[in-house]
Protein backbone atom coordinates (compact mmCIF):
# COMPACT_ATOMS: atom_id res chain seq x y z
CA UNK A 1 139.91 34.75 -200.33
CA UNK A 2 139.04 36.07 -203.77
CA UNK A 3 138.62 34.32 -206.81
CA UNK A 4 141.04 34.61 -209.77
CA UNK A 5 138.18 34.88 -212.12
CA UNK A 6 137.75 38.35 -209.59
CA UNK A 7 141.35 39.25 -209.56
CA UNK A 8 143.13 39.82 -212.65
CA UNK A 9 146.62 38.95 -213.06
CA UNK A 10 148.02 41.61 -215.15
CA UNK A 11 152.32 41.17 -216.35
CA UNK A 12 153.92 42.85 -219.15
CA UNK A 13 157.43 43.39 -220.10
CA UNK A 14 158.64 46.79 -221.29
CA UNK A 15 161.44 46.05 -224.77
CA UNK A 16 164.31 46.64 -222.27
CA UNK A 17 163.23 43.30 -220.34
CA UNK A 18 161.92 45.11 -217.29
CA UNK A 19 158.61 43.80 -216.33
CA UNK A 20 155.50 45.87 -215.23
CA UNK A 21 153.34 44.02 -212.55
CA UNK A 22 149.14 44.35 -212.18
CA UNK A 23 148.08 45.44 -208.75
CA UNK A 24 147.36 42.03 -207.85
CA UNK A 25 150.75 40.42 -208.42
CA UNK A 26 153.93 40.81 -206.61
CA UNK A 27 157.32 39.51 -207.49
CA UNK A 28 159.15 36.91 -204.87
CA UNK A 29 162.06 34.79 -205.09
CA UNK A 30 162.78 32.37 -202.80
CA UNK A 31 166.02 31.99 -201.02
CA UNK A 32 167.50 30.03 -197.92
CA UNK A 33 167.94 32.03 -194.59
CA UNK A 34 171.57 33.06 -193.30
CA UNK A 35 173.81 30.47 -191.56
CA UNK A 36 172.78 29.95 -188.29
CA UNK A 37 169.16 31.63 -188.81
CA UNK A 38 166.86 30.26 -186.07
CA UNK A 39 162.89 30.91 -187.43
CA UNK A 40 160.81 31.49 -185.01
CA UNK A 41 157.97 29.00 -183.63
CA UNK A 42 154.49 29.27 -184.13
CA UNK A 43 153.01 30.71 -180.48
CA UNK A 44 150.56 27.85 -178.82
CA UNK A 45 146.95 29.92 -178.11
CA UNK A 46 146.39 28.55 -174.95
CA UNK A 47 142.85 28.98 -172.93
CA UNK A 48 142.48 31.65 -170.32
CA UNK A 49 139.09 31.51 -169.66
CA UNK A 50 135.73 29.22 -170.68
CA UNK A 51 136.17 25.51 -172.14
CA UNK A 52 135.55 25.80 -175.81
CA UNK A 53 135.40 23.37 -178.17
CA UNK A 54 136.75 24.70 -181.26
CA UNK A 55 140.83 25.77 -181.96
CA UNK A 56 142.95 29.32 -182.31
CA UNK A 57 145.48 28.78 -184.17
CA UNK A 58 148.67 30.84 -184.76
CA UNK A 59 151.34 30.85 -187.77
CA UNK A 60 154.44 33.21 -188.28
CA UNK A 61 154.21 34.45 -192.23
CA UNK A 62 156.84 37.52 -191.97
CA UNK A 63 159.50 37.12 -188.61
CA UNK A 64 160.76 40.67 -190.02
CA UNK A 65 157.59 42.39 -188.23
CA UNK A 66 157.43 40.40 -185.19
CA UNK A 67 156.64 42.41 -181.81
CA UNK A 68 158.52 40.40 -179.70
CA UNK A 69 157.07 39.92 -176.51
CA UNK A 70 153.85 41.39 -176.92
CA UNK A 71 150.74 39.77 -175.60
CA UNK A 72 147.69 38.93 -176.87
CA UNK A 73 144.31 38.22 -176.46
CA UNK A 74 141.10 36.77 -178.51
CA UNK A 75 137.74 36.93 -177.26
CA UNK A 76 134.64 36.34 -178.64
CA UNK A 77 130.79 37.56 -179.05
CA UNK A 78 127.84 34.98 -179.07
CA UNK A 79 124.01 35.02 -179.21
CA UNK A 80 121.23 32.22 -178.63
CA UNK A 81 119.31 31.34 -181.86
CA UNK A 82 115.62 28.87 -181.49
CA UNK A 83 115.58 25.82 -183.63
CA UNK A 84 112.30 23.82 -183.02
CA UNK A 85 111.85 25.86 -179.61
CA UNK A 86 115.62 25.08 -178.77
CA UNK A 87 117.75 27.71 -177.75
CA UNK A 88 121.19 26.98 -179.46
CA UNK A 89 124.50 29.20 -178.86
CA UNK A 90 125.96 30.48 -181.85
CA UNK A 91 129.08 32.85 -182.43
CA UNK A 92 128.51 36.09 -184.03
CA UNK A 93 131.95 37.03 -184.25
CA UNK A 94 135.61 37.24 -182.46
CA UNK A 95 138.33 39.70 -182.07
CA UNK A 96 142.05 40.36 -182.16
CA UNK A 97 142.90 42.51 -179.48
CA UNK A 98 147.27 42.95 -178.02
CA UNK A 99 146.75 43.46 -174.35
CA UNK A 100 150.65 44.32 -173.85
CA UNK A 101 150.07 47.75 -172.21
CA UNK A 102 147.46 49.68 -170.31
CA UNK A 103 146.10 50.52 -173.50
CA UNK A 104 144.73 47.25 -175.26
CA UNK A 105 145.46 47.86 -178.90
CA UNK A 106 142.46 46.10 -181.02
CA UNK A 107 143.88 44.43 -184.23
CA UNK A 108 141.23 42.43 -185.96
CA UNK A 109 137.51 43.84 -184.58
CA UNK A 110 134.17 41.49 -184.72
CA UNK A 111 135.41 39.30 -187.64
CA UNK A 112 133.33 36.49 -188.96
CA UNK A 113 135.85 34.73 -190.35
CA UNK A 114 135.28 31.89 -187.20
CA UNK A 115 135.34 28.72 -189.29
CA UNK A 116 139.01 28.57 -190.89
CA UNK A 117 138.96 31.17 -193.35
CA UNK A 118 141.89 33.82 -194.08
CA UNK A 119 142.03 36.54 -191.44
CA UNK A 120 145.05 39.60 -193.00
CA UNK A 121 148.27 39.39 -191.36
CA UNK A 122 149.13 40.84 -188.30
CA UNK A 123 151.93 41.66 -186.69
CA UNK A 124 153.82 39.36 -188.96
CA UNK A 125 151.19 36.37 -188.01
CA UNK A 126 147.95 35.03 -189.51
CA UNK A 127 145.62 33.72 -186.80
CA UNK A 128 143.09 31.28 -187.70
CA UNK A 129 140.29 30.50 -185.44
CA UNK A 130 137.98 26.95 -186.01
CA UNK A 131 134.51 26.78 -184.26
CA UNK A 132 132.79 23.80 -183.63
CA UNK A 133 128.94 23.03 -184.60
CA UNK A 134 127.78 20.32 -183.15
CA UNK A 135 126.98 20.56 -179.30
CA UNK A 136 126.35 17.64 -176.35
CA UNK A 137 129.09 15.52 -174.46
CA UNK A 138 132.85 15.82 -174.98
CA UNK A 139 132.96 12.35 -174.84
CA UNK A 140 136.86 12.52 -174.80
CA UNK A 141 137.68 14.63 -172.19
CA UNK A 142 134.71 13.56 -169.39
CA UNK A 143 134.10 10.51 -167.48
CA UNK A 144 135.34 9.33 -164.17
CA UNK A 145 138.03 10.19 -161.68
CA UNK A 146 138.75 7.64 -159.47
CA UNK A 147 139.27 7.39 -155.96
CA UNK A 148 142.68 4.97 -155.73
CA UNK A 149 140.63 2.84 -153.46
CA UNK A 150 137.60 3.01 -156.26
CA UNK A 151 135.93 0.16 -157.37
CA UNK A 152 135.33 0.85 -161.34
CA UNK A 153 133.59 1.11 -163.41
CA UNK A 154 130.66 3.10 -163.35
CA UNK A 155 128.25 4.16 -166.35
CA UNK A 156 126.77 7.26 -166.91
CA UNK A 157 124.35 9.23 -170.12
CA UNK A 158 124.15 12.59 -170.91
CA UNK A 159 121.61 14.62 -172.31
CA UNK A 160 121.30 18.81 -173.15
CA UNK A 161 117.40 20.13 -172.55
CA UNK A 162 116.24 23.74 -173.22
CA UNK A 163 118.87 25.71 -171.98
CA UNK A 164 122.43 25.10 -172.97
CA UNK A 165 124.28 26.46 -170.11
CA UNK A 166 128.20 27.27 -170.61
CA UNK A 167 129.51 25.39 -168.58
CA UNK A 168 131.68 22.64 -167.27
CA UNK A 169 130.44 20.13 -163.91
CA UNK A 170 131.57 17.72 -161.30
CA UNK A 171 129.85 15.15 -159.91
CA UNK A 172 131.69 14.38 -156.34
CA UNK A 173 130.89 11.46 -154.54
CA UNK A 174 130.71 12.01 -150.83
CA UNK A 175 131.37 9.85 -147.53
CA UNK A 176 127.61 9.40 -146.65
CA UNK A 177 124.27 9.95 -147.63
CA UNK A 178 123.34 13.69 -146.35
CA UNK A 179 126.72 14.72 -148.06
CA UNK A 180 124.40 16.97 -150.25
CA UNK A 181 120.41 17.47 -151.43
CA UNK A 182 118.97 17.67 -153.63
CA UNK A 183 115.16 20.33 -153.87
CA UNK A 184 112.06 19.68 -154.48
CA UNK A 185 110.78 20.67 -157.90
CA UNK A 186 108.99 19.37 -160.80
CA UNK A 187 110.55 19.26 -163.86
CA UNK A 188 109.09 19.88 -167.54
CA UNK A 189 109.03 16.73 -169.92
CA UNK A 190 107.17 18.03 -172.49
CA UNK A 191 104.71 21.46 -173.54
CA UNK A 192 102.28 20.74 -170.99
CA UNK A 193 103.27 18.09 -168.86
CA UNK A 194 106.02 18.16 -165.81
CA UNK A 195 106.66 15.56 -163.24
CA UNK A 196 106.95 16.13 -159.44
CA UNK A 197 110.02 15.11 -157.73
CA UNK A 198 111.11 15.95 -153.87
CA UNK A 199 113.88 17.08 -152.02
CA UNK A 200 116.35 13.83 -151.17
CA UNK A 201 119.59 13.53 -148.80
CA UNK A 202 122.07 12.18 -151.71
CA UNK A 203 125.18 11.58 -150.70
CA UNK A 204 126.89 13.18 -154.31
CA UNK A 205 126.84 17.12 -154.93
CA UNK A 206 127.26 18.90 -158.24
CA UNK A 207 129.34 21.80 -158.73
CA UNK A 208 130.28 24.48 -162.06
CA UNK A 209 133.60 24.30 -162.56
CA UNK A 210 133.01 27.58 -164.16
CA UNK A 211 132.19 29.31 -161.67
CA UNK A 212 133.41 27.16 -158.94
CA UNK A 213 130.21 27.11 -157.22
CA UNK A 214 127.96 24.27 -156.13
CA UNK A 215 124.68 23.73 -158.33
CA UNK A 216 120.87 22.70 -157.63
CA UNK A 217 119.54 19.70 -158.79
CA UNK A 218 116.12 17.55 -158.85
CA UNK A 219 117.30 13.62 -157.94
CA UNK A 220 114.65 11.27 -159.73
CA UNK A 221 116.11 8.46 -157.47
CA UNK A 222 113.39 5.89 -159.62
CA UNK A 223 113.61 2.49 -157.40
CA UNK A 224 113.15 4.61 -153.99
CA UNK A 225 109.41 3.98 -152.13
CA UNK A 226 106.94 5.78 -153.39
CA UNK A 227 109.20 7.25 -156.47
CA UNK A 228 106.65 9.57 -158.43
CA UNK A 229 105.14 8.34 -161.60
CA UNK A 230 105.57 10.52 -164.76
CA UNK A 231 102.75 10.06 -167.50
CA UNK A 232 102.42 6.67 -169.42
CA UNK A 233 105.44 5.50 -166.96
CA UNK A 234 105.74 1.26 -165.82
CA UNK A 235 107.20 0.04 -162.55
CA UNK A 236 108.14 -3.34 -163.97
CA UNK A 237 110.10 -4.50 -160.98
CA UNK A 238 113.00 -3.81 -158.43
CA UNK A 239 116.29 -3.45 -159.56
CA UNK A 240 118.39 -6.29 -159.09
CA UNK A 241 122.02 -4.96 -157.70
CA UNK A 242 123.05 -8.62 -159.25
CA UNK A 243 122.14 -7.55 -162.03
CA UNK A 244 120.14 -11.16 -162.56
CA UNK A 245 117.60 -11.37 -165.24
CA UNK A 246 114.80 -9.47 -163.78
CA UNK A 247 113.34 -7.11 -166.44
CA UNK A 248 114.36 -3.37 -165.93
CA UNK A 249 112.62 -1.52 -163.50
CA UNK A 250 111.33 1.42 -164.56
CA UNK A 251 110.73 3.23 -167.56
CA UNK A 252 109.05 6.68 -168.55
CA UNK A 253 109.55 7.88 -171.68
CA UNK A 254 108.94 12.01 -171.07
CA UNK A 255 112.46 11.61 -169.51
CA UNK A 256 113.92 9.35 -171.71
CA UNK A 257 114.80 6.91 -168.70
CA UNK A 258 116.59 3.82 -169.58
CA UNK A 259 116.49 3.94 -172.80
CA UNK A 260 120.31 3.09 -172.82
CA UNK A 261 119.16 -0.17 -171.02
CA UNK A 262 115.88 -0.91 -171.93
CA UNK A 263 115.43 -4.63 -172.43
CA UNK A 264 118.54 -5.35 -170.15
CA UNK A 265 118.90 -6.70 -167.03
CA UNK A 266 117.18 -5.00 -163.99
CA UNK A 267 120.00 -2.29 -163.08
CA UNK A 268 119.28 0.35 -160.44
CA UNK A 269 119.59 4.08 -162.22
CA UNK A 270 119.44 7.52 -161.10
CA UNK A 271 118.34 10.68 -163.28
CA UNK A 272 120.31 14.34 -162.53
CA UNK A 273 118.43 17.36 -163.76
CA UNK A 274 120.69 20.53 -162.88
CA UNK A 275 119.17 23.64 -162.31
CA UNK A 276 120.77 26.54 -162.81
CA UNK A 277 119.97 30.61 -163.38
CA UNK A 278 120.10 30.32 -167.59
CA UNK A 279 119.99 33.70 -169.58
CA UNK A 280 118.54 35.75 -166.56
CA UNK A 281 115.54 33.08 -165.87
CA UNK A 282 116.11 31.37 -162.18
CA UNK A 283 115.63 28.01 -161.54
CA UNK A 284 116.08 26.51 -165.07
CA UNK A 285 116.23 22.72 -165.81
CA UNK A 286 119.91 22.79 -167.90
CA UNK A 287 121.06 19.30 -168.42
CA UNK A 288 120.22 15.64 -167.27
CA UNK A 289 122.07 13.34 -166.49
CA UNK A 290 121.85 9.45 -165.79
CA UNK A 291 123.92 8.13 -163.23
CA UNK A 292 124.17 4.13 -164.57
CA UNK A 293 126.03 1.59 -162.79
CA UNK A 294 127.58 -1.27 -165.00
CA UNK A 295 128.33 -4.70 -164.57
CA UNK A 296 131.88 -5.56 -163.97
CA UNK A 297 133.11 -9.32 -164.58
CA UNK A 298 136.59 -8.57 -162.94
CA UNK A 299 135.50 -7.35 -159.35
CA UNK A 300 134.37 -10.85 -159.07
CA UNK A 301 133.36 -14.02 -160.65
CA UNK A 302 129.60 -13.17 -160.02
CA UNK A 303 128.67 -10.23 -162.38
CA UNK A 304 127.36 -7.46 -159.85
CA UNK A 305 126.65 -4.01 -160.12
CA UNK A 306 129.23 -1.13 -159.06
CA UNK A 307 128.44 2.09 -157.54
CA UNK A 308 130.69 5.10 -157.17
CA UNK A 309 132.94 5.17 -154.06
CA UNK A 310 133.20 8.12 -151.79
CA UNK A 311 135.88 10.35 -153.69
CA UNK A 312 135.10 9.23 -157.20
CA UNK A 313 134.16 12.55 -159.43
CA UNK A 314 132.46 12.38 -162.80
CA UNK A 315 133.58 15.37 -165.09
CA UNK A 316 131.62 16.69 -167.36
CA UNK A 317 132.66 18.98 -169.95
CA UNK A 318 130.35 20.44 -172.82
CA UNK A 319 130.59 20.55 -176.20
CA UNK A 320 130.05 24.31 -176.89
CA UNK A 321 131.27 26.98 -179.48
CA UNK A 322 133.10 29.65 -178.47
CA UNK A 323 130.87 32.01 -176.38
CA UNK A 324 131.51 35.69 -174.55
CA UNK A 325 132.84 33.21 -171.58
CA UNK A 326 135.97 32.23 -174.10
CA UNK A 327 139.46 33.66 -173.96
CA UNK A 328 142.61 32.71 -175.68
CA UNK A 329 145.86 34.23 -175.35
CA UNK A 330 149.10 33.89 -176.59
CA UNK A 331 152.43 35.49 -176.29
CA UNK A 332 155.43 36.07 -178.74
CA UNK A 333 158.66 35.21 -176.32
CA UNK A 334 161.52 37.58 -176.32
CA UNK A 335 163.70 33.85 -177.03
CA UNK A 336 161.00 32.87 -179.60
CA UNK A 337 161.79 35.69 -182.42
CA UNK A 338 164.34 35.27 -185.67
CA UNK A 339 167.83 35.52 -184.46
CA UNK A 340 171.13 34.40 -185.70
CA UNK A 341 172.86 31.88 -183.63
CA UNK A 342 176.55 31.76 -183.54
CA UNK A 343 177.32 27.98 -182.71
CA UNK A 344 174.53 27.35 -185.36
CA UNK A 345 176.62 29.32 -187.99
CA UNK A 346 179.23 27.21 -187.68
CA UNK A 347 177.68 24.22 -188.08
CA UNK A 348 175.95 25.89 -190.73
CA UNK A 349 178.97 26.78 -192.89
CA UNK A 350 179.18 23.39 -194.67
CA UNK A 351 175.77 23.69 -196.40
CA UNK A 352 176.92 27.53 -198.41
CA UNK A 353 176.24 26.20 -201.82
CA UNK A 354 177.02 28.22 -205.04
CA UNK A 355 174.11 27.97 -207.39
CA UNK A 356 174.70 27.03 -210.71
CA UNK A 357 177.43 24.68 -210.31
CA UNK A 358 178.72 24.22 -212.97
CA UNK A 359 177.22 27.64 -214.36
CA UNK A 360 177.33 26.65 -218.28
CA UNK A 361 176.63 29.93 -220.15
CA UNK A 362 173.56 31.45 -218.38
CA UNK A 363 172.07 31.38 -215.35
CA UNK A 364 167.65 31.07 -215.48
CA UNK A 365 167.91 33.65 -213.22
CA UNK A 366 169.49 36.20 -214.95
CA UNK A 367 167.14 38.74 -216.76
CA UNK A 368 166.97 37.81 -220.96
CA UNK A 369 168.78 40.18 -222.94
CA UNK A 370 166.48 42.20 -225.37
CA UNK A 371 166.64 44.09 -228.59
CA UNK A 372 166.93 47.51 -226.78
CA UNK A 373 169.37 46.01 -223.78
CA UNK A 374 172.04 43.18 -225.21
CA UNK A 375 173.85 43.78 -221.76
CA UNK A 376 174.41 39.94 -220.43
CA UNK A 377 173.83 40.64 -216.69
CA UNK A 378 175.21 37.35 -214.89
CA UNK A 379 174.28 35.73 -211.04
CA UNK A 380 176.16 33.13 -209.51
CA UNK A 381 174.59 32.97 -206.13
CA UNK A 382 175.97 31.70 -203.04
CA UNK A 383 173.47 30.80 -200.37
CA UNK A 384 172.96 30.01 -196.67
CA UNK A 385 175.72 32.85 -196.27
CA UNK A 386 176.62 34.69 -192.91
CA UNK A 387 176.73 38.06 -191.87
CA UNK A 388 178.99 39.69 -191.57
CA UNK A 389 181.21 37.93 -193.71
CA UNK A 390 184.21 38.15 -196.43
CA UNK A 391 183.96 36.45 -199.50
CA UNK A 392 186.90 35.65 -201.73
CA UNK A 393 187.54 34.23 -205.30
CA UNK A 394 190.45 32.82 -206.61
CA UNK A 395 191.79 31.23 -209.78
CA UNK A 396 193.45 27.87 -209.53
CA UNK A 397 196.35 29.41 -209.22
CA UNK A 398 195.85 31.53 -206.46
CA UNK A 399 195.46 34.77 -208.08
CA UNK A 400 192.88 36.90 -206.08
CA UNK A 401 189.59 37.28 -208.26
CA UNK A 402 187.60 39.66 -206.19
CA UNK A 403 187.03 40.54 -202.80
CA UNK A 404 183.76 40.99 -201.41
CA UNK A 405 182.68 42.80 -197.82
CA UNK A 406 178.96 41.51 -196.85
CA UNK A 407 176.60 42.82 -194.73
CA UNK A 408 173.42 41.72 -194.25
CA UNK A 409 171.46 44.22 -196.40
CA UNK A 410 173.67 43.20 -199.21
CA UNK A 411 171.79 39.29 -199.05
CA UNK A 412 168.83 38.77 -200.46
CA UNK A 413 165.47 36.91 -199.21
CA UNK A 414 164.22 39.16 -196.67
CA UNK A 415 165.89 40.51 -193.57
CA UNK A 416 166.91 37.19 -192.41
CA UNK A 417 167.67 35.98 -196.20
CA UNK A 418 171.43 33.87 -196.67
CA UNK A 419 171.83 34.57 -200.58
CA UNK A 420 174.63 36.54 -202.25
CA UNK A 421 174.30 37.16 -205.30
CA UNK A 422 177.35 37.79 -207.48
CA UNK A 423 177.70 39.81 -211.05
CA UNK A 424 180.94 37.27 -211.77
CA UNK A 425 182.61 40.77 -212.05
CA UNK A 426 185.99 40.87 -211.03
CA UNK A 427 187.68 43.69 -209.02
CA UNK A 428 189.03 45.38 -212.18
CA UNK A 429 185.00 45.25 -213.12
CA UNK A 430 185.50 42.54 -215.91
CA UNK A 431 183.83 39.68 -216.84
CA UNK A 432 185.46 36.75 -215.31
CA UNK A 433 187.01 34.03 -217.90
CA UNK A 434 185.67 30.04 -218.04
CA UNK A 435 187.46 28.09 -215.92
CA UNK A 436 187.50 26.21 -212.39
CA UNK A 437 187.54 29.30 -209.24
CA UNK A 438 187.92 28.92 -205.76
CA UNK A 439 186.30 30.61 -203.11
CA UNK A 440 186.97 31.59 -199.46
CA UNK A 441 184.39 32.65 -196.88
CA UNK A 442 185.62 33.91 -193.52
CA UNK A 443 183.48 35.47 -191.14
CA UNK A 444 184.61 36.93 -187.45
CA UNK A 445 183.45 34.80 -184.98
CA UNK A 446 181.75 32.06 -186.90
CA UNK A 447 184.26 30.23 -188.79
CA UNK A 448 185.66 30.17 -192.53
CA UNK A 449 184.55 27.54 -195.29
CA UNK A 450 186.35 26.88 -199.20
CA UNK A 451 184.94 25.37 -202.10
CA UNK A 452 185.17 25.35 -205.72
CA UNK A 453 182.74 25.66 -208.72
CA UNK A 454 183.50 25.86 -212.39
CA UNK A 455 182.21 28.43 -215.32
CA UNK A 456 181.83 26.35 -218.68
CA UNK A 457 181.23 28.53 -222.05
């Protein structure tokens, strides 16, 4: 995360060819993994707790260092912040924290790094954690669940008021009316002005999925009798459950009602204001929603207007950042860490690949001889190798070059790297002569593999 203008790259090469390296570089060199290496997969974060909106993300850098099946957790911290007298959630910060043993062990602690940037390596993983801004509707994940007997569809509008509530809801539609009420309360539509509304049998009731509890709300049921009138509010007409052209039925705009539908045909409409305990004030007006019937052309050939059945549920889930509510967790699999897989060896014994082949005089990377060191160190390497293995060269002719044991510390690229790298010394220590070599891998319980490369002067 720092700028190279910030971070000086500082190389220099000593006359023997031996290179110094700045405290901001490192040296690497890239190599293929043993035969029959399995890498491990990234772990899936999955949600424990809350329904956030943004992503945790998880990716392997260094399968070395892997804890392997260790558990862990990331939570989060959030406050409220007012924008034009709107209380807003906003993250302040999340945390790393392996919950493997009694003693939860906490990695990363109140980071801010919660909208993609680079978190250090842990554990032999980077985790990267994406928060959402925006708020409202998850459009893709609510709308209606359908009874099988359902007639569909049905509309509905969402809107978030003063107090953005954590949550998640369900609207279930009941059997009859008296299923649930609704209370009597009057509900703010602006700084000084509220509208009354009473207490009405419904035959819907609202629950938190969070909490799994059932919710209070205020039912402005608009076309009932003696529906109250909010300030600068029109009873136009009836609604038409035809849907004819009869000119919509009520509006007020406080609420915002029918502003979806204004100008439309004369649809009955319901507004939902929950009311909830918000930030330790009781009784708060949350969210509002507008329960809107549409017109469906293939019920019938008249267009008519469909309500909810008894069993249909409207879910509702939130557009939120993460929030104190939020847990992730993830695990790293005693199956999911680098191994070495014997069947995969085998099949993986065709790919060994000497590198250069042909090797014509030098090989790039071989170290340049210098004024103070002529000494011509030579690589040939041979890659994708197992372990352990035997490795043997031969001339044409069959005379035995060298003989090589390998282990796996003797292969380079890291503690599951595949590459051998040869000094094209033979066993008498001599430099070996241009010409066409075979060579002969065997290795117990895997499978043996020949091949051939050439040395050109």
């Amino acid at each position: 995360g720092i700028a190279p203008s910030e971070s000086p790259v500082q190389i220099s090469r000593n006359p023997d060819g031996s290179v110094i390296l700045g405290q901001n570089v490192v040296e690497v060199r890239p190599g293929a993994g043993q035969a029959g290496y399995i890498s491990p997969e990234n772990p899936r974060a999955a949600i424990v707790s809350g329904s956030p909106g943004g992503t945790v993300e998880v990716d392997i850098v260094d399968p070395a260092i892997l804890k392997a099946d260790n558990l862990y957790s990331v939570v989060f911290e959030d406050t409220l912040v007012s924008v034009n007298n709107v209380n807003t959630l906003h993250t302040k910060n999340f945390s790393l924290i392996n919950v493997s043993n009694n003693e939860p062990d906490t990695l990363i602690k109140k980071s801010n790094n919660i909208n993609g940037e680079n978190n250090p390596i842990t554990d032999g993983f980077i985790i990267s954690v994406m928060n959402i801004t925006d708020s409202g509707l998850n459009e893709e994940r609510s709308g209606w669940i359908f009874n099988p007997d359902s007639t569909r569809p049905h509309g509905f509008s969402f809107a978030t008021l003063r107090a953005p509530k954590i949550s998640d809801y369900d609207i279930i539609i009941g059997d009859s009316v008296g299923f649930g009420q609704s209370i009597e309360k009057s509900v703010p539509v602006g700084p000084n002005t509220s509208v009354p509304f009473p207490a009405i049998k419904t035959n819907f009731k609202v629950f938190n999925t969070y909490t799994g509890k059932e919710i209070k709300y205020v039912l402005a049921d608009l076309n009932a009798e003696g529906a109250p009138q909010a300030p600068n509010a029109t009873r136009k007409a009836e609604c038409d459950p035809k849907g004819n052209d009869a000119p919509v039925n009520y509006e007020a705009p406080e609420l915002g009602i029918f502003s979806a539908v204004s100008g439309s045909r004369g649809l009955c409409s319901d507004i939902l204001f929950f009311i909830e305990d918000f930030r330790e004030v009781q009784d708060t007006v949350t969210y509002k929603v507008e329960l809107r019937p549409q017109l469906d052309s293939e019920v019938t050939d008249s267009l008519i207007t469909v309500n909810p059945s008894p069993g249909d549920t409207l879910r509702l889930f939130i557009k939120k950042p993460f929030s104190a509510n939020d847990e992730f967790r993830f695990r790293l699999d005693q199956e999911n860490v680098p191994q070495v897989d014997a069947d995969s060896a085998k099949k993986a014994l065709d790919d060994i690949l000497v590198i250069p082949n042909p090797y014509i005089v030098s090989n790039v990377y071989e170290p340049r001889t210098t004024r103070t060191n002529r000494q011509h160190n030579r690589e040939l390497h041979f890659t994708k190798m197992p372990a352990p293995s035997t490795l043997r060269i031969f001339t044409v002719s069959g005379v035995l070059v060298e003989e090589i044991q390998i282990s796996p510390s003797d292969l380079t690229g890291g503690a599951f790297g595949g590459t051998y790298i040869w000094d094209m010394l033979t066993k008498d220590n001599l430099e070996i002569s241009y010409g066409v070599y075979l060579y002969h891998v065997k290795a117990p319980g895997v499978g043996e593999k020949t091949g051939k490369f050439a040395v050109i002067k």
